[in-house]
C-alpha atoms as a PDB file:
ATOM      1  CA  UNK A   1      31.121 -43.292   7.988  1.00  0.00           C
ATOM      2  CA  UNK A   2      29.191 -41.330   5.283  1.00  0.00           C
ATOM      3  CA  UNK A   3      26.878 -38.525   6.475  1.00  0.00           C
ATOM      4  CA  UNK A   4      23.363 -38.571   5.464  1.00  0.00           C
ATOM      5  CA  UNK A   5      22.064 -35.877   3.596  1.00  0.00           C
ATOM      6  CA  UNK A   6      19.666 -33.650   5.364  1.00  0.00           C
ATOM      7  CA  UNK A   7      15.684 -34.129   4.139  1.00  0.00           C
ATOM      8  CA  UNK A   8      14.274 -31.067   3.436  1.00  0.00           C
ATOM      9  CA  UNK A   9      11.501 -30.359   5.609  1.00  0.00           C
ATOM     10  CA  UNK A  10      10.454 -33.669   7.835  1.00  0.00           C
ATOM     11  CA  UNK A  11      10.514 -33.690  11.247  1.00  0.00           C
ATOM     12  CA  UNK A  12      12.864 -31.259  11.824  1.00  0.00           C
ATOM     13  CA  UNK A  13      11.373 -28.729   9.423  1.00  0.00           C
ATOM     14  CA  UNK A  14       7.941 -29.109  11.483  1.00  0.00           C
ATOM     15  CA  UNK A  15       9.948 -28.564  14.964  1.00  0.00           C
ATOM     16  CA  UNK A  16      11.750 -25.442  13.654  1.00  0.00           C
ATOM     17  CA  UNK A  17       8.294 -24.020  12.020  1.00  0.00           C
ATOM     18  CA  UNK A  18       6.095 -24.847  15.950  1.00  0.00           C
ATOM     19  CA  UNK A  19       8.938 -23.421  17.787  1.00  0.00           C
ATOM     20  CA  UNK A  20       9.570 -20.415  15.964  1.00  0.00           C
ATOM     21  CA  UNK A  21       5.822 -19.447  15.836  1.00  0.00           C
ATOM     22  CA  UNK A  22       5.727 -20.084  19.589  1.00  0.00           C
ATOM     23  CA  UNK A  23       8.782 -17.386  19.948  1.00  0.00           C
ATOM     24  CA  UNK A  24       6.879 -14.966  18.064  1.00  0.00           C
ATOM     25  CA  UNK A  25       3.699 -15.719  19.913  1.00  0.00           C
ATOM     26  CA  UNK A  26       5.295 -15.640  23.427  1.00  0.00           C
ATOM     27  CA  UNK A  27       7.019 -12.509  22.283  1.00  0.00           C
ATOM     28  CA  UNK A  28       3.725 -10.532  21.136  1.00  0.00           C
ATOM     29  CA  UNK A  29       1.874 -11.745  24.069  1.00  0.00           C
ATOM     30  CA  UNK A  30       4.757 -11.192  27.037  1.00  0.00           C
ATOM     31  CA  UNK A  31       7.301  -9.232  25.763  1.00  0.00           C
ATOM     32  CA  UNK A  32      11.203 -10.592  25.112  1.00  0.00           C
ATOM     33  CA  UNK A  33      11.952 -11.592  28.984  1.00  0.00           C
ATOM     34  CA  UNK A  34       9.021 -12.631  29.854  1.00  0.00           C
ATOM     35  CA  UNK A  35       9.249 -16.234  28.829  1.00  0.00           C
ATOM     36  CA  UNK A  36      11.593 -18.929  29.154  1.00  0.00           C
ATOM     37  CA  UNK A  37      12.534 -21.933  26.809  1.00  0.00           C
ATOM     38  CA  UNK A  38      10.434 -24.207  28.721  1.00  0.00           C
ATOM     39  CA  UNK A  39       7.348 -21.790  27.630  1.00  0.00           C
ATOM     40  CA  UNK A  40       8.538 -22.100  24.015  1.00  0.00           C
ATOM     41  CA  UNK A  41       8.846 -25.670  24.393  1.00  0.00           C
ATOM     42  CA  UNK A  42       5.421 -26.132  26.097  1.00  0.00           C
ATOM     43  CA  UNK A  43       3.771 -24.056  23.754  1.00  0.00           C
ATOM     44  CA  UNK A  44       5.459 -25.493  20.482  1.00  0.00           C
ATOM     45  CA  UNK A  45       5.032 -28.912  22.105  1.00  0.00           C
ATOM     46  CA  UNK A  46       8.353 -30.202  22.014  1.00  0.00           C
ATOM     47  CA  UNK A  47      11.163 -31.063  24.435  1.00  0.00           C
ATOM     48  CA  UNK A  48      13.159 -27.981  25.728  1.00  0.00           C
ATOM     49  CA  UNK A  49      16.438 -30.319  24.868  1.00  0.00           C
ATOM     50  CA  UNK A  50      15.126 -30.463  21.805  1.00  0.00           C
ATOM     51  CA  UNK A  51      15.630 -26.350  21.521  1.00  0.00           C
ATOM     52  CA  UNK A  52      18.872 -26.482  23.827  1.00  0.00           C
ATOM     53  CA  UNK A  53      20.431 -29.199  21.681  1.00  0.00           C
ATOM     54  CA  UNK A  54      19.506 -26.875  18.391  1.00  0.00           C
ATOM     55  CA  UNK A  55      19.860 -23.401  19.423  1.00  0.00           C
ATOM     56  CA  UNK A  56      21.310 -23.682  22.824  1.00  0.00           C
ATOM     57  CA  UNK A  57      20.084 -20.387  24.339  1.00  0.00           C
ATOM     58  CA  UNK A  58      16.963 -18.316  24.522  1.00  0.00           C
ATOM     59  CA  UNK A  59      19.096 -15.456  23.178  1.00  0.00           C
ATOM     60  CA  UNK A  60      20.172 -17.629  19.892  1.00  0.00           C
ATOM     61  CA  UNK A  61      17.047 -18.876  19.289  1.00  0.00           C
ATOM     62  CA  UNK A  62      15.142 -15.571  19.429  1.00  0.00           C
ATOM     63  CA  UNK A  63      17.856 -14.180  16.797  1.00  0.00           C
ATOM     64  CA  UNK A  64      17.182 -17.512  14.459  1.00  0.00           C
ATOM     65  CA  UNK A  65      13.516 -16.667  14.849  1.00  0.00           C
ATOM     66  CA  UNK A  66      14.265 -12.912  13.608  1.00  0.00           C
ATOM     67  CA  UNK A  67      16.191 -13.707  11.030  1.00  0.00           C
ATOM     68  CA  UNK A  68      14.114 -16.354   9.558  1.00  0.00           C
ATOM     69  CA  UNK A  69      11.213 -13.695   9.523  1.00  0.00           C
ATOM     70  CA  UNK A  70      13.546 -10.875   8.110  1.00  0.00           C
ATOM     71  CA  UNK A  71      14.574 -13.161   5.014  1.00  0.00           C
ATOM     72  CA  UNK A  72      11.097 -14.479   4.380  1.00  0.00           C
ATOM     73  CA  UNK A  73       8.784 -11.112   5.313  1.00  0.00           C
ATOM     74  CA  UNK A  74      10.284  -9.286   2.893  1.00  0.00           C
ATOM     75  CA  UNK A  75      12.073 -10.566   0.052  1.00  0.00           C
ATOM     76  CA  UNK A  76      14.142  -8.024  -2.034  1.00  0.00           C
ATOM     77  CA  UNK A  77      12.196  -7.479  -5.315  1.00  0.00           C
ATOM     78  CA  UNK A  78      13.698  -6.718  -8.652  1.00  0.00           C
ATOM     79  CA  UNK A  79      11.342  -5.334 -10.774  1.00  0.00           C
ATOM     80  CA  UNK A  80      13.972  -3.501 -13.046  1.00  0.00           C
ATOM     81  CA  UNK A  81      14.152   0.294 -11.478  1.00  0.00           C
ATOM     82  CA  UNK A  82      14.894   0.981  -8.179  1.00  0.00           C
ATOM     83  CA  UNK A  83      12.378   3.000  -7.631  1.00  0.00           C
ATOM     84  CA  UNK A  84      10.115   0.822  -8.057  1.00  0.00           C
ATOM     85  CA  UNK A  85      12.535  -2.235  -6.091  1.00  0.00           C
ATOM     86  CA  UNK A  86      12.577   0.419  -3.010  1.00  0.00           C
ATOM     87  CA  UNK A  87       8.493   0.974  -3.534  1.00  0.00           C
ATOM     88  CA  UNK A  88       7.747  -2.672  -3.574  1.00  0.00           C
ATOM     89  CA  UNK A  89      10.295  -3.218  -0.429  1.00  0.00           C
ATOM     90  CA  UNK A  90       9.159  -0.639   1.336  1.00  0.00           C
ATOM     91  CA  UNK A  91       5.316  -1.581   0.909  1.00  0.00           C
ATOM     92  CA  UNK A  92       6.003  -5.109   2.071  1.00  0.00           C
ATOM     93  CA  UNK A  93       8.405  -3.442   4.898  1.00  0.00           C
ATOM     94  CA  UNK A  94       5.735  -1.462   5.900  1.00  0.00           C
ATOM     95  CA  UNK A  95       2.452  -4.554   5.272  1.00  0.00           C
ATOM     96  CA  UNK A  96       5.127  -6.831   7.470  1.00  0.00           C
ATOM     97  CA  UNK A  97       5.787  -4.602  10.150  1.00  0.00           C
ATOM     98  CA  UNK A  98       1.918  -3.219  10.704  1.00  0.00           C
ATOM     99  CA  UNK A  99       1.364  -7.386  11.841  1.00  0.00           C
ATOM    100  CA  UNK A 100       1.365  -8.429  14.945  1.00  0.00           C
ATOM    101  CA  UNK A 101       4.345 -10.768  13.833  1.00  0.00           C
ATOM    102  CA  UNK A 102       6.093  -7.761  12.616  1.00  0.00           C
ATOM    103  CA  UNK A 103       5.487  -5.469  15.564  1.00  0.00           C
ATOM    104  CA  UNK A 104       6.634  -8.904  17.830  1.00  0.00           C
ATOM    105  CA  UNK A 105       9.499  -9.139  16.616  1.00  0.00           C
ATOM    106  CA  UNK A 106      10.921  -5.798  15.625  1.00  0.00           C
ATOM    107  CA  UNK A 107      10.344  -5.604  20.194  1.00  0.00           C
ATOM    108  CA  UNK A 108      12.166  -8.815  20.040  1.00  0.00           C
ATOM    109  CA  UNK A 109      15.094  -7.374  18.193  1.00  0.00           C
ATOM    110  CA  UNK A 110      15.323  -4.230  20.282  1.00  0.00           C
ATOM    111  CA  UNK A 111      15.316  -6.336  23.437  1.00  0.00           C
ATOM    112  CA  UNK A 112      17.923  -8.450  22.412  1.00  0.00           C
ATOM    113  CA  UNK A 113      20.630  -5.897  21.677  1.00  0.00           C
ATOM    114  CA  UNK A 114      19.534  -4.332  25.320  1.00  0.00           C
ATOM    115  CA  UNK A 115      20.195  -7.875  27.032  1.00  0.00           C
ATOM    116  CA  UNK A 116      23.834  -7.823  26.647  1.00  0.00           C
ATOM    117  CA  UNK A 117      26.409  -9.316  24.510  1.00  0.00           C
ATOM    118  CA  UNK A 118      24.626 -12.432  23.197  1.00  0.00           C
ATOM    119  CA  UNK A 119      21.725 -10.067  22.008  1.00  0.00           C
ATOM    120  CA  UNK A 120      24.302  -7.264  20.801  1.00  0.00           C
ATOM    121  CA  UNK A 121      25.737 -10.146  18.584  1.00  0.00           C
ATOM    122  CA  UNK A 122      21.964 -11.146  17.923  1.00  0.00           C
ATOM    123  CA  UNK A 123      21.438  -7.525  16.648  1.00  0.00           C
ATOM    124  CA  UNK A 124      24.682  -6.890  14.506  1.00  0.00           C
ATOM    125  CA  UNK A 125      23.664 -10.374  12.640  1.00  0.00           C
ATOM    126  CA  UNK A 126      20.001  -8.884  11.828  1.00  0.00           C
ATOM    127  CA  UNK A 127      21.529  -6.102  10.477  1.00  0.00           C
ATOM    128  CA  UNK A 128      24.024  -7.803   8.434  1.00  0.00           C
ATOM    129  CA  UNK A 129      21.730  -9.917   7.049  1.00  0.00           C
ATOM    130  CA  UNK A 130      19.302  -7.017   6.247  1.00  0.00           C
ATOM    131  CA  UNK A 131      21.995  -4.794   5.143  1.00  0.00           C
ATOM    132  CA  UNK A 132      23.464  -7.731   2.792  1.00  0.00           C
ATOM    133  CA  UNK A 133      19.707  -7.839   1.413  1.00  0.00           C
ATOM    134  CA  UNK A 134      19.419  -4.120   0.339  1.00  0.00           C
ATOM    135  CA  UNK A 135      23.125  -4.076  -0.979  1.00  0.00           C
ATOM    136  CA  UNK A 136      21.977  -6.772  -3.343  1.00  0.00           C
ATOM    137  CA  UNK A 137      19.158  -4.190  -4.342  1.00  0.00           C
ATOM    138  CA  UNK A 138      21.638  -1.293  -4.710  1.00  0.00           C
ATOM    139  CA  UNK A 139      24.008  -3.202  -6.662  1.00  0.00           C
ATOM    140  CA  UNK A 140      21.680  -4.492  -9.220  1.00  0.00           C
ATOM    141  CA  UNK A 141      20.658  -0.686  -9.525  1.00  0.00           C
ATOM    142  CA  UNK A 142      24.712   0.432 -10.100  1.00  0.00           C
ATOM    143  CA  UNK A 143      24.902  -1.961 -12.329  1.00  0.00           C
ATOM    144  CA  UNK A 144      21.699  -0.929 -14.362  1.00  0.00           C
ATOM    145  CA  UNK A 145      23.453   2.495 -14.034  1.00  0.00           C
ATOM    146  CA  UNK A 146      20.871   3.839 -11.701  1.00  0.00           C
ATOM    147  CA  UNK A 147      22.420   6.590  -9.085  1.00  0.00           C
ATOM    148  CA  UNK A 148      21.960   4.163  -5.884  1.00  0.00           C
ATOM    149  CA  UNK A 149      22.141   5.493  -1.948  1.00  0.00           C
ATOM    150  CA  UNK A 150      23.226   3.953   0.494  1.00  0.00           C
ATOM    151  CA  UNK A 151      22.092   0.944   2.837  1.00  0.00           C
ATOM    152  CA  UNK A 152      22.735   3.497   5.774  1.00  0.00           C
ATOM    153  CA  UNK A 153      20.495   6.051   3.819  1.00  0.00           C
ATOM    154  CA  UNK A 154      17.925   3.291   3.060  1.00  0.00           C
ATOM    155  CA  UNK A 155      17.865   2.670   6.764  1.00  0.00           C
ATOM    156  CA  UNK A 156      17.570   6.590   7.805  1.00  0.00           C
ATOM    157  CA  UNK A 157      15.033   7.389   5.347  1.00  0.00           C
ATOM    158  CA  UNK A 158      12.736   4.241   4.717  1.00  0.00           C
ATOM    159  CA  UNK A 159      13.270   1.678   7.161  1.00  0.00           C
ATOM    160  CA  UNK A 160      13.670   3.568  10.806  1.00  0.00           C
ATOM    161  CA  UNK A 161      10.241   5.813   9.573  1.00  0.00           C
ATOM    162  CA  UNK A 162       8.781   2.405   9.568  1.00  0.00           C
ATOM    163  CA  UNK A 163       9.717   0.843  12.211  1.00  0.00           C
ATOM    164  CA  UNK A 164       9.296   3.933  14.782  1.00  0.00           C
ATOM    165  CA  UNK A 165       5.721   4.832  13.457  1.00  0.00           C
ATOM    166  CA  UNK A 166       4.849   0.719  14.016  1.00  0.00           C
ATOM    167  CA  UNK A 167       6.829   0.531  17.625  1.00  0.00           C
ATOM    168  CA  UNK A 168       5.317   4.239  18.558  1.00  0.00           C
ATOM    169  CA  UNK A 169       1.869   3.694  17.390  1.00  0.00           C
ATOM    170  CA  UNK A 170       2.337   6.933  15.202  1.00  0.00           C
ATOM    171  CA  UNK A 171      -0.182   6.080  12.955  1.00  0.00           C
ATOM    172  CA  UNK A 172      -1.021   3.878   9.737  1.00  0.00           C
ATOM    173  CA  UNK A 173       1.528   3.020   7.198  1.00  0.00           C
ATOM    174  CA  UNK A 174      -0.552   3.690   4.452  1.00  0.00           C
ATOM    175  CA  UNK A 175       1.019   3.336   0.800  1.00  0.00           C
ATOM    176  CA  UNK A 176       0.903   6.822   0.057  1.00  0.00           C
ATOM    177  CA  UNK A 177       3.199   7.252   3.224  1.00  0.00           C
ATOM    178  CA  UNK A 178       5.552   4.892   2.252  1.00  0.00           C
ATOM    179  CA  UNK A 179       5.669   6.112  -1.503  1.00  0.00           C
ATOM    180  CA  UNK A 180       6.818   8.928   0.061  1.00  0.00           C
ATOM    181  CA  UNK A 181       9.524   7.820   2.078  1.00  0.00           C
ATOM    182  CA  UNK A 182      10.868   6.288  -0.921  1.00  0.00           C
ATOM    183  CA  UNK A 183      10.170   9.731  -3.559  1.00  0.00           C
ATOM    184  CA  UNK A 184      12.549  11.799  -0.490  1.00  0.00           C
ATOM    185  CA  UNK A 185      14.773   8.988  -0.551  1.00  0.00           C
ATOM    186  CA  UNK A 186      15.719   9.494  -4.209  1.00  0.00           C
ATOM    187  CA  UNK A 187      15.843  13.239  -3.969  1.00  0.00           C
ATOM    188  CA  UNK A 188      17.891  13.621  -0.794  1.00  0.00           C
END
């Protein structure tokens, strides 16, 4: 028996796109928790065996939905410096994050590492992914022969700034703010 090759997009593209937005949705409105798969699948108006049969817990499919925002909120740029790579990440970091899809599901991620070990493994694959993502960015700077930090020091300095201001309500991310995290990230 041959296997079919998978259509891009289709049916299953549309499914993934109504039950992901219904995550983030149920997320911002309830808090992770607060809702169930059969919510999701009421509000993306499909069948919850539908989201069993493809994710098979409320745990994996709030990780997909993270990770699927993480990769497509904010691409890793390459302009040619990294200064100005870290600027433009940070600035779409920070423009991501200040949404009520960001905020949503930065709470998401922080609630799944607290719900025990399917969430921990949620986490540590969010960070992978988003540490694999700024790697890429640091070693196209090595290579350039730029003097690169770390991921860790990216995360210290640029990203956890971010993301405490947006979870705390500490006030705007403004582009001067950000600019700045990245100018004492290259001089630290």
């Amino acid at each position: 028996m041959v296997d079919k090759p998978k259509r891009p997009g289709g049916r299953s593209a549309r499914v993934r796109a109504a039950v992901h937005q219904a995550v983030t949705e149920l997320a911002a409105e309830r808090g992770y928790g607060a809702f169930t798969i059969g919510d999701v699948a009421a509000r993306a108006q499909v069948a919850d065996t539908s989201i069993y049969r493809r994710w098979g817990s409320l745990e994996a499919l709030s990780a997909d939905v993270a990770l699927d925002w993480l990769t497509t909120s904010s691409p890793m740029p390459d302009t040619g410096s990294l200064r100005d790579d870290l600027r433009a990440y940070a600035a779409g970091v920070a423009r991501e994050v200040s949404g009520p899809s960001g905020l949503a599901v930065l709470r998401l991620v922080i609630a799944l590492a607290a719900s025990g070990e399917p969430g921990i493994a949620a986490r540590e694959r969010f960070i992978a992914e988003r540490g694999g993502q700024l790697q890429q960015l640091l070693d196209r700077a090595t290579a350039r022969g730029e003097p690169a930090p770390s991921t860790l020091d990216i995360v210290d300095h640029v990203l956890a700034p971010l993301y405490v201001r947006v979870l705390f309500g500490l006030g705007p991310l403004t582009p001067e703010y950000v600019d700045d995290l990245v100018e004492r990230l290259l001089k630290a």
